[in-house]
PDB file of N, CA and C in Angstrom:
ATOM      1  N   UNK A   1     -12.506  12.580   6.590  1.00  0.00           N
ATOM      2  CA  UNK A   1     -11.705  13.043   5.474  1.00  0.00           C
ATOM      3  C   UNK A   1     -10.245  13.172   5.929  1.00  0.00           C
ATOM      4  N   UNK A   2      -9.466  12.429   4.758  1.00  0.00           N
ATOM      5  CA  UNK A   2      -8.123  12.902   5.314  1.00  0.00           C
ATOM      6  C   UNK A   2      -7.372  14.380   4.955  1.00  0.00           C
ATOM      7  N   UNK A   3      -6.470  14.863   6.076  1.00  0.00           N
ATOM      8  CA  UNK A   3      -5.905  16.384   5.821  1.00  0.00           C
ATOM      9  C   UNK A   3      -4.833  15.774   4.667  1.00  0.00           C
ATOM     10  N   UNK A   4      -4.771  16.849   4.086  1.00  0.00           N
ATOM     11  CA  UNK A   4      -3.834  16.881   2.945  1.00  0.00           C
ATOM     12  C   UNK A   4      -2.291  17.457   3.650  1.00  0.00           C
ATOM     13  N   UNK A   5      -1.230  17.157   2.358  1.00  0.00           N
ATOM     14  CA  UNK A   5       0.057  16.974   2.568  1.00  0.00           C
ATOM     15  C   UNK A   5       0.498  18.704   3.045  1.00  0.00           C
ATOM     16  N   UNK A   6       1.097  18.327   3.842  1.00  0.00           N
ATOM     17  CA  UNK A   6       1.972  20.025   3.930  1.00  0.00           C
ATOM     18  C   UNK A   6       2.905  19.963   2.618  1.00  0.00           C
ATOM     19  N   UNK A   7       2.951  21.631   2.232  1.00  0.00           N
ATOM     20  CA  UNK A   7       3.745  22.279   1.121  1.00  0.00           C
ATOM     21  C   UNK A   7       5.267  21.733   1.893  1.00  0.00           C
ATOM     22  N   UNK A   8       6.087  21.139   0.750  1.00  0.00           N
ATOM     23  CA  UNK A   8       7.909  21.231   0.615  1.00  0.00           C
ATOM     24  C   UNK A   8       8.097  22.496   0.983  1.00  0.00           C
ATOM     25  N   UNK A   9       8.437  22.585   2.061  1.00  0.00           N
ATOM     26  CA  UNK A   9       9.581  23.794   2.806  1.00  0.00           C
ATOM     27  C   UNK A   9      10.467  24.813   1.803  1.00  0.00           C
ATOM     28  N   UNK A  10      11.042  25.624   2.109  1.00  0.00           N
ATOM     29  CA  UNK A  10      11.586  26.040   1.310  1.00  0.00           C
ATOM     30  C   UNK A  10      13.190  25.854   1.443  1.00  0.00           C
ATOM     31  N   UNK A  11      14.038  25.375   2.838  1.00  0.00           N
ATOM     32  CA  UNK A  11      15.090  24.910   3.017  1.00  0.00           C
ATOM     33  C   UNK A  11      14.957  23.656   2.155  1.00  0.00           C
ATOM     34  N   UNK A  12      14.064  22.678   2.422  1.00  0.00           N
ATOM     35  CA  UNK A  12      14.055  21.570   1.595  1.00  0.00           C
ATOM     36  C   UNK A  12      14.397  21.347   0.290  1.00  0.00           C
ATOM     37  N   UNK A  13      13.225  22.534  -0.825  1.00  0.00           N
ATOM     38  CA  UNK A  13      13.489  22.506  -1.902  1.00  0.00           C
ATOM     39  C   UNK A  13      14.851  23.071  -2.688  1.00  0.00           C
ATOM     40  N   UNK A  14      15.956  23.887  -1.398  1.00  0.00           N
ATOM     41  CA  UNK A  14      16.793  24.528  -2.114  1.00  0.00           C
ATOM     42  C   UNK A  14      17.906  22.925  -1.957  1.00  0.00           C
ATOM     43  N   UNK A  15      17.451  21.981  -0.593  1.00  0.00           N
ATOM     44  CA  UNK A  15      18.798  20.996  -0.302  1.00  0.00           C
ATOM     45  C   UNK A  15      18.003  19.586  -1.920  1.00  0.00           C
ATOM     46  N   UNK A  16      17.110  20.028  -2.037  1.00  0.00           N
ATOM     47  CA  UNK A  16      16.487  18.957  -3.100  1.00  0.00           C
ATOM     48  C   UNK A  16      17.412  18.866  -4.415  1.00  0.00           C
ATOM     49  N   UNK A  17      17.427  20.944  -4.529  1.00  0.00           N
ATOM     50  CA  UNK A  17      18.108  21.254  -6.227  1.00  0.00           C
ATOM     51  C   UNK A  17      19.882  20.502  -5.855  1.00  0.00           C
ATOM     52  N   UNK A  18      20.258  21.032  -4.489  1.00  0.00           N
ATOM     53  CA  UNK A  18      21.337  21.020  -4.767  1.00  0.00           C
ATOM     54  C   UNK A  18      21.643  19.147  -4.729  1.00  0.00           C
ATOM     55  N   UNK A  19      20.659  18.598  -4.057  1.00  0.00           N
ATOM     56  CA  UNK A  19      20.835  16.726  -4.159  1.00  0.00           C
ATOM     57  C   UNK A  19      21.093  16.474  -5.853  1.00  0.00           C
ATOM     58  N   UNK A  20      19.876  17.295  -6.264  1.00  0.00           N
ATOM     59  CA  UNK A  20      19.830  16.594  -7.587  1.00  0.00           C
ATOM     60  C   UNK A  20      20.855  17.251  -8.147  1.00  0.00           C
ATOM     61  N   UNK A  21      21.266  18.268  -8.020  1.00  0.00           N
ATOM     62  CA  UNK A  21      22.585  18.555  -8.827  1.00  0.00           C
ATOM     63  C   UNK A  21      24.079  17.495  -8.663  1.00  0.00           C
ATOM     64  N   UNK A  22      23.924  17.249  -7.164  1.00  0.00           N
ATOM     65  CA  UNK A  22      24.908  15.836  -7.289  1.00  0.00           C
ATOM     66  C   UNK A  22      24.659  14.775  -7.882  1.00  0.00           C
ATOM     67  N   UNK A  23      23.294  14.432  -7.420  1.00  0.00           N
ATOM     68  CA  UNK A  23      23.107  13.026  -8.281  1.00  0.00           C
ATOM     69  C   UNK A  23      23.381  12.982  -9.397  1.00  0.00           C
ATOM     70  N   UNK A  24      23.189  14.180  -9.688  1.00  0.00           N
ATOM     71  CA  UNK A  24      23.879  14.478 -11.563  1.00  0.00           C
ATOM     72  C   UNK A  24      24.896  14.428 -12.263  1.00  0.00           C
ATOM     73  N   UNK A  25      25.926  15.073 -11.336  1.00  0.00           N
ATOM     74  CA  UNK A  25      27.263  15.223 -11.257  1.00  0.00           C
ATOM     75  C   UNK A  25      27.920  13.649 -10.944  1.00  0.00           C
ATOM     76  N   UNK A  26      27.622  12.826  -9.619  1.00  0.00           N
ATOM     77  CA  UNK A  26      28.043  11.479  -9.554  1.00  0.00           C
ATOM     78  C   UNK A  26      26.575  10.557  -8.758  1.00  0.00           C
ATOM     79  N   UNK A  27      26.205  10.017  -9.969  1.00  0.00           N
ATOM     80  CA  UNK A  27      25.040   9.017  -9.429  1.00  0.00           C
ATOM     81  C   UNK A  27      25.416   7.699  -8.600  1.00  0.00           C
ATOM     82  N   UNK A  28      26.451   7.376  -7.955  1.00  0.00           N
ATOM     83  CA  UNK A  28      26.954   6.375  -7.806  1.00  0.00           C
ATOM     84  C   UNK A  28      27.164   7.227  -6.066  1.00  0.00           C
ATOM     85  N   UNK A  29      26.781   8.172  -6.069  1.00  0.00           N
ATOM     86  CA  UNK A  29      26.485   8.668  -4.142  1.00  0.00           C
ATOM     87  C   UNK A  29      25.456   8.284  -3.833  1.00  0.00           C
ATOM     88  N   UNK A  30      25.739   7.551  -2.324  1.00  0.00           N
ATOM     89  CA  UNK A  30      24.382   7.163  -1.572  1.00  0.00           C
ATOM     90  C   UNK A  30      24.015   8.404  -0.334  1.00  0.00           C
ATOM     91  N   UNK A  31      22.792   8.257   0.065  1.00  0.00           N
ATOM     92  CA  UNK A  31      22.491   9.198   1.073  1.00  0.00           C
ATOM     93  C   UNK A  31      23.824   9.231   1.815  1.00  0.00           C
ATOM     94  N   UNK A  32      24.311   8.823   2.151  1.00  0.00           N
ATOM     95  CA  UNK A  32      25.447   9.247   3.143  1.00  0.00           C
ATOM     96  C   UNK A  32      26.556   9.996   3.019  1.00  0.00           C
ATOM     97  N   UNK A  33      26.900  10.031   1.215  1.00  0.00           N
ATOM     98  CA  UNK A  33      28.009  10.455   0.979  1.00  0.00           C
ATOM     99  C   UNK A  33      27.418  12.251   0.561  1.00  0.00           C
ATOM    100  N   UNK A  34      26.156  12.170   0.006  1.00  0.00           N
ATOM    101  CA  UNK A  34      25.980  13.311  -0.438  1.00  0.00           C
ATOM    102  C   UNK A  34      25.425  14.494   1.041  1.00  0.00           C
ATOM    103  N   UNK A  35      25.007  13.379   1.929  1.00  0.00           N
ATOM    104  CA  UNK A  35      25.013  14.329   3.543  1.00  0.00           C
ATOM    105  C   UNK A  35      26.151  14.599   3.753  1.00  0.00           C
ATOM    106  N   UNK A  36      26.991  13.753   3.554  1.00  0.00           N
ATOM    107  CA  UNK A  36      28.820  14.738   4.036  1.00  0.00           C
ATOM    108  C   UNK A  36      29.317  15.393   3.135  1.00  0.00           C
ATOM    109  N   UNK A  37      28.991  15.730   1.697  1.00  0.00           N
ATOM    110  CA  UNK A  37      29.385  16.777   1.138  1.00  0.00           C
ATOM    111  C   UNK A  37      28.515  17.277   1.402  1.00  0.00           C
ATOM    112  N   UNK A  38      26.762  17.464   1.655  1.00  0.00           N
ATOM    113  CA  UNK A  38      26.237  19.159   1.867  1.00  0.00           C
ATOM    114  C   UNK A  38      26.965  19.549   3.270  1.00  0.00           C
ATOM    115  N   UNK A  39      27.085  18.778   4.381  1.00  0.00           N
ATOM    116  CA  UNK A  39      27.525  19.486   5.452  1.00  0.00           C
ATOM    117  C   UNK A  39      29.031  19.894   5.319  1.00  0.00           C
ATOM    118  N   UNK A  40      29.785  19.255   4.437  1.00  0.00           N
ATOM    119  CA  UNK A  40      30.891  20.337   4.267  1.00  0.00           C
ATOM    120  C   UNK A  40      31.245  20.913   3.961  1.00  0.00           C
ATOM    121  N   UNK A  41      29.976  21.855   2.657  1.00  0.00           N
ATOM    122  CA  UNK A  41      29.772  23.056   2.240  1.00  0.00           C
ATOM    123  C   UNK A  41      28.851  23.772   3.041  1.00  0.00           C
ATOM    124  N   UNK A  42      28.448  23.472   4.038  1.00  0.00           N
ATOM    125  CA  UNK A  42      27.922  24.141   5.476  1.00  0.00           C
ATOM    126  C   UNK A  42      26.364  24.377   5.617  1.00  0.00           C
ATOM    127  N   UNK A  43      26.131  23.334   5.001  1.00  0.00           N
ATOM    128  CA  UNK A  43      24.152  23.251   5.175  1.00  0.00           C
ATOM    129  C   UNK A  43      24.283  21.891   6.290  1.00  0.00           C
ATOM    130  N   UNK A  44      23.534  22.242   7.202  1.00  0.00           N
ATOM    131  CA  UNK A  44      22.851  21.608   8.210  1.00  0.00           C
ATOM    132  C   UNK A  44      22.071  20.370   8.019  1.00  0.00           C
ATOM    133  N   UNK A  45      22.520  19.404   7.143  1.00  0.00           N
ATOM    134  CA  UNK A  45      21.831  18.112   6.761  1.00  0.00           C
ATOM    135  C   UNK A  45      22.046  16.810   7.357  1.00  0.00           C
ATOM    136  N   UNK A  46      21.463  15.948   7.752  1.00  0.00           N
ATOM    137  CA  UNK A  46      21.434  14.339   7.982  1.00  0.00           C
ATOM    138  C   UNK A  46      21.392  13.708   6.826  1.00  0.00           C
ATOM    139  N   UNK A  47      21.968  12.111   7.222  1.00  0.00           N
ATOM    140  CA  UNK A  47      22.110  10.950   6.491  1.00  0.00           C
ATOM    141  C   UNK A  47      20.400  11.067   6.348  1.00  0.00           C
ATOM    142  N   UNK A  48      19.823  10.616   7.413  1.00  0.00           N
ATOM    143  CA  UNK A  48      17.954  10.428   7.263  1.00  0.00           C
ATOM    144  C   UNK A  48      17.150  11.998   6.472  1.00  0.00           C
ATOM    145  N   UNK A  49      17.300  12.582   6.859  1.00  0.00           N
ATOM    146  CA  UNK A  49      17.166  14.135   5.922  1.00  0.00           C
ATOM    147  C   UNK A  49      17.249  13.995   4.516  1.00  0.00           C
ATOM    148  N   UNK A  50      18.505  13.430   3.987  1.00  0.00           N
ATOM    149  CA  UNK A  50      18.669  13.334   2.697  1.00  0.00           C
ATOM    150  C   UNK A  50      17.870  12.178   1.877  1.00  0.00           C
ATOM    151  N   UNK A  51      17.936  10.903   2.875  1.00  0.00           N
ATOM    152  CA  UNK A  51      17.052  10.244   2.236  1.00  0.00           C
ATOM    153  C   UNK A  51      15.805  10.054   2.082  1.00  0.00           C
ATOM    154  N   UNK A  52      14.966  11.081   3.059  1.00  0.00           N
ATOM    155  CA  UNK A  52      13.939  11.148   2.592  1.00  0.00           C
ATOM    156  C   UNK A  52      13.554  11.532   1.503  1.00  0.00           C
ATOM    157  N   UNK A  53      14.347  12.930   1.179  1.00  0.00           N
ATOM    158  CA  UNK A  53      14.636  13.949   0.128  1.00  0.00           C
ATOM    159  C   UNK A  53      14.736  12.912  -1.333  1.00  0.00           C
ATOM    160  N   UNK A  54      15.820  12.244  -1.111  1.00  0.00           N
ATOM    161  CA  UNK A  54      15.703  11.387  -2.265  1.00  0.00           C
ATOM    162  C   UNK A  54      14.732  10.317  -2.684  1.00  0.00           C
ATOM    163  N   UNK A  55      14.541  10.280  -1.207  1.00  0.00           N
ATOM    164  CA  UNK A  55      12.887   9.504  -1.678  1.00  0.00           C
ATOM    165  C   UNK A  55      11.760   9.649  -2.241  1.00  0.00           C
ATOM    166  N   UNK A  56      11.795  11.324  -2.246  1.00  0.00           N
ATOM    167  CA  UNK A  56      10.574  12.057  -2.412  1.00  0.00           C
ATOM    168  C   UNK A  56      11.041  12.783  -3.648  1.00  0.00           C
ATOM    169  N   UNK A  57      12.264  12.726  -3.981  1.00  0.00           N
ATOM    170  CA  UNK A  57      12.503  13.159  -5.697  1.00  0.00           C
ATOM    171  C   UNK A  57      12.311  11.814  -6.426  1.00  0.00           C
ATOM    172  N   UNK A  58      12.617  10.431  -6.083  1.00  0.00           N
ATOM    173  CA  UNK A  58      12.527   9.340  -6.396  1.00  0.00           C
ATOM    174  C   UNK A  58      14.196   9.105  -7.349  1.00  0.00           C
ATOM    175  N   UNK A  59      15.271  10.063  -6.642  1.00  0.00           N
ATOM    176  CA  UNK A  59      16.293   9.841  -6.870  1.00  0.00           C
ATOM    177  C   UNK A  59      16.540   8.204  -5.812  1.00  0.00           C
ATOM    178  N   UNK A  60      17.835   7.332  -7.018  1.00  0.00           N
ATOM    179  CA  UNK A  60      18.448   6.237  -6.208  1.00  0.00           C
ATOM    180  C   UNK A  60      19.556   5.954  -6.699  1.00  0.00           C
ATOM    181  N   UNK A  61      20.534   5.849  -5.946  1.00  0.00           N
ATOM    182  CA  UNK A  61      21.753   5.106  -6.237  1.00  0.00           C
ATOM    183  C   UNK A  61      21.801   4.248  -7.057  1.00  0.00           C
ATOM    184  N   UNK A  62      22.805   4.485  -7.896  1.00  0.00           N
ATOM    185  CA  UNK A  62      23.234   3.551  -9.500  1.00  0.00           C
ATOM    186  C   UNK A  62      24.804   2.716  -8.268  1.00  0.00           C
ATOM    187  N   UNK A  63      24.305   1.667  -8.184  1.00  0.00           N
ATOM    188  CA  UNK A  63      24.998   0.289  -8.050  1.00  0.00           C
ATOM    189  C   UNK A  63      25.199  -0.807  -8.604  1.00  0.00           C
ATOM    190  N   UNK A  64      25.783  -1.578  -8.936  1.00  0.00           N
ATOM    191  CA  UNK A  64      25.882  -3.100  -9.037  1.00  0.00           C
ATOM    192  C   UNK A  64      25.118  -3.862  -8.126  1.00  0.00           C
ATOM    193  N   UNK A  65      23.995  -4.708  -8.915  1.00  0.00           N
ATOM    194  CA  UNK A  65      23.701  -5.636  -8.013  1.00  0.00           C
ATOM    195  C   UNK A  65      23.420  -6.656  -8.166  1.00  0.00           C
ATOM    196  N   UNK A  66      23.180  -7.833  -7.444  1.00  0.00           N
ATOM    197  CA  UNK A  66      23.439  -9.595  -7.718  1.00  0.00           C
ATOM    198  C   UNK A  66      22.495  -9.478  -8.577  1.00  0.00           C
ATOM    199  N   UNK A  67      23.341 -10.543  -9.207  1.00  0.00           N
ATOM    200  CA  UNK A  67      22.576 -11.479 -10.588  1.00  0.00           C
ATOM    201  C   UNK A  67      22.250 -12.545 -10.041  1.00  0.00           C
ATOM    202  N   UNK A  68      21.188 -13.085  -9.814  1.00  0.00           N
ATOM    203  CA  UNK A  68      20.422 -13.704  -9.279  1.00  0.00           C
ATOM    204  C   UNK A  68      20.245 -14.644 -10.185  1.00  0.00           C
ATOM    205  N   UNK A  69      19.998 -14.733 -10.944  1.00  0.00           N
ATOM    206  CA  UNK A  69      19.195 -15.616 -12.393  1.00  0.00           C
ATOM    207  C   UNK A  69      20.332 -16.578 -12.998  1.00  0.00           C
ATOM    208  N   UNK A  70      21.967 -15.716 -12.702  1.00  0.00           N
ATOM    209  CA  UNK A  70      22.486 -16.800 -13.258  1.00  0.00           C
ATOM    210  C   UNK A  70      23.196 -18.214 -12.056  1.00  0.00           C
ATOM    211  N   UNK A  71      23.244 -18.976 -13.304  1.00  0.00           N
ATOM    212  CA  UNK A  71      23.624 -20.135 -12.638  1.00  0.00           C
ATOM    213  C   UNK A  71      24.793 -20.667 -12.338  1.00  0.00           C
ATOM    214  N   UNK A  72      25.337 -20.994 -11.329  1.00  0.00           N
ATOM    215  CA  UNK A  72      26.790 -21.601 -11.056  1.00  0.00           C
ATOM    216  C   UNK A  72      27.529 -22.466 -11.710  1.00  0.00           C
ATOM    217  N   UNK A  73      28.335 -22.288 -13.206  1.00  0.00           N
ATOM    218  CA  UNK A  73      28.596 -23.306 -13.842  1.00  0.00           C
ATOM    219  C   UNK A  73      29.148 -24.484 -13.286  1.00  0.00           C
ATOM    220  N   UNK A  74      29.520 -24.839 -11.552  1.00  0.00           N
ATOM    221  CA  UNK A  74      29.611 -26.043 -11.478  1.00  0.00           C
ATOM    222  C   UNK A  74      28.583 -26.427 -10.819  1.00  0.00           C
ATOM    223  N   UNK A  75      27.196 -26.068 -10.907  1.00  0.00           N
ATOM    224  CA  UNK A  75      26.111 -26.657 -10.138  1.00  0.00           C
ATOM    225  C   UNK A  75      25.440 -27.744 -11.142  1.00  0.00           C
ATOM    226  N   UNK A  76      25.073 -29.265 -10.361  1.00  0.00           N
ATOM    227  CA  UNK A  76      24.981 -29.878 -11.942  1.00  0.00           C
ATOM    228  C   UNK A  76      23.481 -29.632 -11.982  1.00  0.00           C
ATOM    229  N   UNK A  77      22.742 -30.229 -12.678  1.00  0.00           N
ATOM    230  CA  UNK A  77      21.517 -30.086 -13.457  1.00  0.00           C
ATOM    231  C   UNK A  77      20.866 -31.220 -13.331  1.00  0.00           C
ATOM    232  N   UNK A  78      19.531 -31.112 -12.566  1.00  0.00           N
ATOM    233  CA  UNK A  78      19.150 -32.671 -12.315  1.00  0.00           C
ATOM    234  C   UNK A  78      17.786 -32.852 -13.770  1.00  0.00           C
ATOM    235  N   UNK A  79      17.786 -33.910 -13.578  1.00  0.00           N
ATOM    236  CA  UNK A  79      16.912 -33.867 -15.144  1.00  0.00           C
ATOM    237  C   UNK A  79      15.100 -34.126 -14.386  1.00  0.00           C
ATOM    238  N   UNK A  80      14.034 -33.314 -14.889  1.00  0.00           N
ATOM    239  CA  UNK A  80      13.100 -33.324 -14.119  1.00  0.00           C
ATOM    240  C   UNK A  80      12.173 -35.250 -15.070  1.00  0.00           C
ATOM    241  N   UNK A  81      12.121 -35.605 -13.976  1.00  0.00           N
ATOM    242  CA  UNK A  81      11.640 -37.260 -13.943  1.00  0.00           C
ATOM    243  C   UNK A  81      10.108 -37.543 -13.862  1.00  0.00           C
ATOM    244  N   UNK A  82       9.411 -36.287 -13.837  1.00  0.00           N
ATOM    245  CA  UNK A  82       7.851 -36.480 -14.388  1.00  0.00           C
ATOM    246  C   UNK A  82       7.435 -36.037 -15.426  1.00  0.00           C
ATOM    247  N   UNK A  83       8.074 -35.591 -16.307  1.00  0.00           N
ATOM    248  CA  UNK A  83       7.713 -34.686 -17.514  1.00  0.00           C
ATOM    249  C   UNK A  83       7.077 -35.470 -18.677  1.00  0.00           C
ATOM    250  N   UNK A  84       7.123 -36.787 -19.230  1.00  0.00           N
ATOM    251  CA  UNK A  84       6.305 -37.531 -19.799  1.00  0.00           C
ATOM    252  C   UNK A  84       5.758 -38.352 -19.072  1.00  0.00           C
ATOM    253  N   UNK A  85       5.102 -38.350 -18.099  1.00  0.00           N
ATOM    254  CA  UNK A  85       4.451 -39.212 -17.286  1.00  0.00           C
ATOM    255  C   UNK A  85       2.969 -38.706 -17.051  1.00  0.00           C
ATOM    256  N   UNK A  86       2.016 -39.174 -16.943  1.00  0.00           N
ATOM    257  CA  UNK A  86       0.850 -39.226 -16.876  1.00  0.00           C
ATOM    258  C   UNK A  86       0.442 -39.526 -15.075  1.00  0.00           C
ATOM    259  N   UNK A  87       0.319 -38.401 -14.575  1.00  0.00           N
ATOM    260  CA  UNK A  87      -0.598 -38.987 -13.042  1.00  0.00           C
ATOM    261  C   UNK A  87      -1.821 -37.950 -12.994  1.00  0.00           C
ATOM    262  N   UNK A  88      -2.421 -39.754 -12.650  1.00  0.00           N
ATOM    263  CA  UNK A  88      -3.546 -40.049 -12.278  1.00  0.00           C
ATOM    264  C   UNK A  88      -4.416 -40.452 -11.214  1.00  0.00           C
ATOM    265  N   UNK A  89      -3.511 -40.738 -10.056  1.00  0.00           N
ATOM    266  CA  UNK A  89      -3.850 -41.045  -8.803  1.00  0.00           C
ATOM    267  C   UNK A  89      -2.995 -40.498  -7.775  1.00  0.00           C
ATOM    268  N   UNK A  90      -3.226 -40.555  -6.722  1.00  0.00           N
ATOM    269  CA  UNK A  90      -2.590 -40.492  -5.377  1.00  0.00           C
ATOM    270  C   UNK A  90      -1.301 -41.034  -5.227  1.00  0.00           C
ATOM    271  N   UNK A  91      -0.124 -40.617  -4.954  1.00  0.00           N
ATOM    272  CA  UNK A  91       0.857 -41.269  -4.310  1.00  0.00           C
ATOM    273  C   UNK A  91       1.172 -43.441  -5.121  1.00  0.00           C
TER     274      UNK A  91
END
């Protein structure tokens, strides 16, 4: 049988409220920025500390990110050359 999870700490849950109160305030902080504002209001936190924290609220950074899907308007377009064709054999 597996042991079950240890209880959230209670330092944890107070650096959790105050994460999520930033994330609230500016969602566009990544773990790193919101570890250097708790430590420069004088809580004892890590870059890795916080992101666990946010991992485990399932808080994430609001970024920009690649668009993947679109296409390079000067990429040309090859035309696909089996599409009415019938195969039936090997090579």
């Amino acid at each position: 049988m597996y042991r079950k999870p240890a209880p959230v700490k209670k330092a944890d849950l107070e650096l959790m409220r105050l994460i999520d109160k930033l994330h609230l305030e500016k969602p566009f902080f990544g773990a790193r920025k919101i570890a250097f504002v708790l430590s420069r209001s004088g809580y004892k936190v890590g870059r890795k500390r916080v992101t666990r924290l946010m991992r485990l609220m399932g808080i994430e950074t609001i970024y920009r990110k690649p668009n993947l899907s679109r296409r390079h308007p000067q990429h040309k377009i090859y035309p696909y050359l089996l599409r009415n064709m019938m195969i039936d054999r090997v090579h």
